[in-house]
N, C-alpha and C. Protein backbone atom coordinates (compact mmCIF):
# COMPACT_ATOMS: atom_id res chain seq x y z
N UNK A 1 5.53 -1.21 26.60
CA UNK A 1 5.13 -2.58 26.23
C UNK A 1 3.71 -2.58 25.66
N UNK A 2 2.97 -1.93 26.42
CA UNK A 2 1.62 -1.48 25.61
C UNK A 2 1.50 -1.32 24.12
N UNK A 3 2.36 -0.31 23.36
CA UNK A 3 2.49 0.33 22.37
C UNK A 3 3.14 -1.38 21.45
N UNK A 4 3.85 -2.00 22.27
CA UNK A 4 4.67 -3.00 21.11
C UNK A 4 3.32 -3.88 20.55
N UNK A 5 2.38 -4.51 21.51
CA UNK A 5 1.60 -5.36 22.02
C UNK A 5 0.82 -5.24 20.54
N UNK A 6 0.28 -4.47 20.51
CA UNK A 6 -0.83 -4.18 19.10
C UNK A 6 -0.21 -4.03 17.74
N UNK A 7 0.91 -3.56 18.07
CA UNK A 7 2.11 -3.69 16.36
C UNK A 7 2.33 -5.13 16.47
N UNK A 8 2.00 -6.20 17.36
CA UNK A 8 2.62 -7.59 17.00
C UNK A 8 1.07 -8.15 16.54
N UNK A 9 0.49 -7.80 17.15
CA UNK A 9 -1.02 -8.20 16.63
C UNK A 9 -1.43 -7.83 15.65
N UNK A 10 -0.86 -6.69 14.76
CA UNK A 10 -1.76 -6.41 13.47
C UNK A 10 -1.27 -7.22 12.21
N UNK A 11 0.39 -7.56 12.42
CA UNK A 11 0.63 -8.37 10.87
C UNK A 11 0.23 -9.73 11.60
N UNK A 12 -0.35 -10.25 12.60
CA UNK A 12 -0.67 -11.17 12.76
C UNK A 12 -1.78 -11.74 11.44
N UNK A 13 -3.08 -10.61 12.23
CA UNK A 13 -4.09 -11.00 11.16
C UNK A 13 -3.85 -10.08 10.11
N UNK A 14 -3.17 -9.06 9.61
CA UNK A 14 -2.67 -9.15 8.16
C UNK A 14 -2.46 -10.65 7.54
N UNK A 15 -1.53 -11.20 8.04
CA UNK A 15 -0.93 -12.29 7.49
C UNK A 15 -1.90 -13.14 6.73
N UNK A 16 -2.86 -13.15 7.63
CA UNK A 16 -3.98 -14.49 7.74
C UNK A 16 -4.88 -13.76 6.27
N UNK A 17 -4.99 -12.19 6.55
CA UNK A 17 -6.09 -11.75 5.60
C UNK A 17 -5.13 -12.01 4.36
N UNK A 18 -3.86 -12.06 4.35
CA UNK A 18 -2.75 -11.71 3.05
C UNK A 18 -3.44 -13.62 2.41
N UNK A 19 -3.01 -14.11 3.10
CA UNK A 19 -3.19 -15.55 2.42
C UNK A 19 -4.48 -15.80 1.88
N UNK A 20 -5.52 -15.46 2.88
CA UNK A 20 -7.15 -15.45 2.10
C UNK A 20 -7.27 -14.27 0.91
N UNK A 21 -6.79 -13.42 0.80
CA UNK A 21 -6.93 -12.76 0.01
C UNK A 21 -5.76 -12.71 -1.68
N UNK A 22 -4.71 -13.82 -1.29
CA UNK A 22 -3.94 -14.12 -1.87
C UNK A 22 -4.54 -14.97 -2.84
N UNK A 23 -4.95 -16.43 -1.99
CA UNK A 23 -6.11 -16.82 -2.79
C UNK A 23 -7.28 -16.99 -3.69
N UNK A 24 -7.69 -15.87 -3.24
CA UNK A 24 -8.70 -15.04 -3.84
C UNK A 24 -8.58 -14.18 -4.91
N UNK A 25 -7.83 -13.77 -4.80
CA UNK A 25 -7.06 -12.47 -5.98
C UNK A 25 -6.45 -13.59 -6.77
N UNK A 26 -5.92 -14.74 -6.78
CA UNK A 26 -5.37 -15.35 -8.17
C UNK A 26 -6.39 -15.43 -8.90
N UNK A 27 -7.30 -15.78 -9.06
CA UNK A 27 -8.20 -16.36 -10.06
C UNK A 27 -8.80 -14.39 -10.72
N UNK A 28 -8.35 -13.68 -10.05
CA UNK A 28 -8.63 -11.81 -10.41
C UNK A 28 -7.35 -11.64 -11.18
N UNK A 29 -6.18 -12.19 -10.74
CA UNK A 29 -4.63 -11.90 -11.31
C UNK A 29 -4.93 -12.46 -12.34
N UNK A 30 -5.19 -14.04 -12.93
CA UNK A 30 -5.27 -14.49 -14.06
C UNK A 30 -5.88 -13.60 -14.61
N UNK A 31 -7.12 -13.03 -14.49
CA UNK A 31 -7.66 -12.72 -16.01
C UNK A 31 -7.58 -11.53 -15.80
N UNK A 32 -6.75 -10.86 -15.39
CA UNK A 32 -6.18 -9.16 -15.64
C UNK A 32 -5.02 -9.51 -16.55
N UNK A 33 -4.46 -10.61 -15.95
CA UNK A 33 -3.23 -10.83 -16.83
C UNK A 33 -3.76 -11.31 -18.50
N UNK A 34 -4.91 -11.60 -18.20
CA UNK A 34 -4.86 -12.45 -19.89
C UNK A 34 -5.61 -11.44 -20.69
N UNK A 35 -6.47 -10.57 -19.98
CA UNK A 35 -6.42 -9.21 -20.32
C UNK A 35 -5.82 -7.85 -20.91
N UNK A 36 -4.72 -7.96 -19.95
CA UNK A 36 -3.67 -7.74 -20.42
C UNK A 36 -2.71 -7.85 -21.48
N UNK A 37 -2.78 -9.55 -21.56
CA UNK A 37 -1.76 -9.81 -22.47
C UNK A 37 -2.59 -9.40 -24.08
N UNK A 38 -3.90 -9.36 -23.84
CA UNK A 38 -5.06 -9.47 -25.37
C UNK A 38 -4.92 -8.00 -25.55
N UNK A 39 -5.51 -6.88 -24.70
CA UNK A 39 -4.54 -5.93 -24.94
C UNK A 39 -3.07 -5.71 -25.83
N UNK A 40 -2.08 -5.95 -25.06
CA UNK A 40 -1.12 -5.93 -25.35
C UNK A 40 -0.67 -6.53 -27.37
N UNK A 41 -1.28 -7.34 -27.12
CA UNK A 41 -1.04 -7.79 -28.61
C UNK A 41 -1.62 -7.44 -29.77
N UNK A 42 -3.31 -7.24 -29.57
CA UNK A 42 -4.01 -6.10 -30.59
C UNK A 42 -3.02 -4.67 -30.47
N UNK A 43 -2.52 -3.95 -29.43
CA UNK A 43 -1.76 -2.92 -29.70
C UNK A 43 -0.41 -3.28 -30.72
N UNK A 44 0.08 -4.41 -30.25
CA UNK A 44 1.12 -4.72 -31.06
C UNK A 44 0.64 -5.10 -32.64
N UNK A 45 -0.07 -5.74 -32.80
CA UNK A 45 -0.69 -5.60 -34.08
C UNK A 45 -1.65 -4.84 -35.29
N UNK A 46 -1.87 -4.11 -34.07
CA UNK A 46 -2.15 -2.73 -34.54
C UNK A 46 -0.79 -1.58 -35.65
N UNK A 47 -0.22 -2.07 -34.32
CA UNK A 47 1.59 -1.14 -34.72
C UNK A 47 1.82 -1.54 -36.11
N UNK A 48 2.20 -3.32 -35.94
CA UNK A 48 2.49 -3.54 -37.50
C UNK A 48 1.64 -3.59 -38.57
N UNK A 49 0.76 -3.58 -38.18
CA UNK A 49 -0.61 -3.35 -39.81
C UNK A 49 -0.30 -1.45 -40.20
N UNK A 50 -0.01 -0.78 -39.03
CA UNK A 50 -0.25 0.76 -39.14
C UNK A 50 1.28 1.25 -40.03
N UNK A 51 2.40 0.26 -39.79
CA UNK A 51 3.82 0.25 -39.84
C UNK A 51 3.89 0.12 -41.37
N UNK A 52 3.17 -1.44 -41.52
CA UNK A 52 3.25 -2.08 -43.01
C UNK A 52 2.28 -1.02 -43.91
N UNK A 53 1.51 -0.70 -43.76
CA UNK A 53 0.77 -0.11 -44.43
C UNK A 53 0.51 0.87 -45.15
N UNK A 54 1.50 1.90 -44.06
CA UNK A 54 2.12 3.40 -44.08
C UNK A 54 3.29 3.30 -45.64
N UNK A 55 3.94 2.16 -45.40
CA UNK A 55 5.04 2.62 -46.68
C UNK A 55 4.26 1.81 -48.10
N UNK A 56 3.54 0.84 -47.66
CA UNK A 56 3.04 0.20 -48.57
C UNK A 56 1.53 1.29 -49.37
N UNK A 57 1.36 2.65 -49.07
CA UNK A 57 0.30 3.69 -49.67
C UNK A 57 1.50 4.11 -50.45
């Protein structure tokens, strides 16, 4: 019973740190994501300028 006692206590305050830190990390998630996405689209536009360009020499 010893051994159970402290495995019920740790996702306790996991839990609590998950939600404060859940919180916290959105406003970090947004701008990785929009990061991301600006990334993502200079690569993609990269592709088609490099695509168009190639047959158009």
């Amino acid at each position: 019973m010893g051994k159970s006692q402290p495995k019920r206590r740790t996702p306790a305050t996991r839990s609590h740190q998950s939600t404060k830190g859940a919180a916290a990390k959105k406003k970090n998630i947004n701008w990785t994501r929009i990061l991301l996405i600006i990334v993502g689209v200079m690569i993609v536009i990269s592709m088609i300028l490099s695509m168009i360009t190639v047959p158009g020499s």
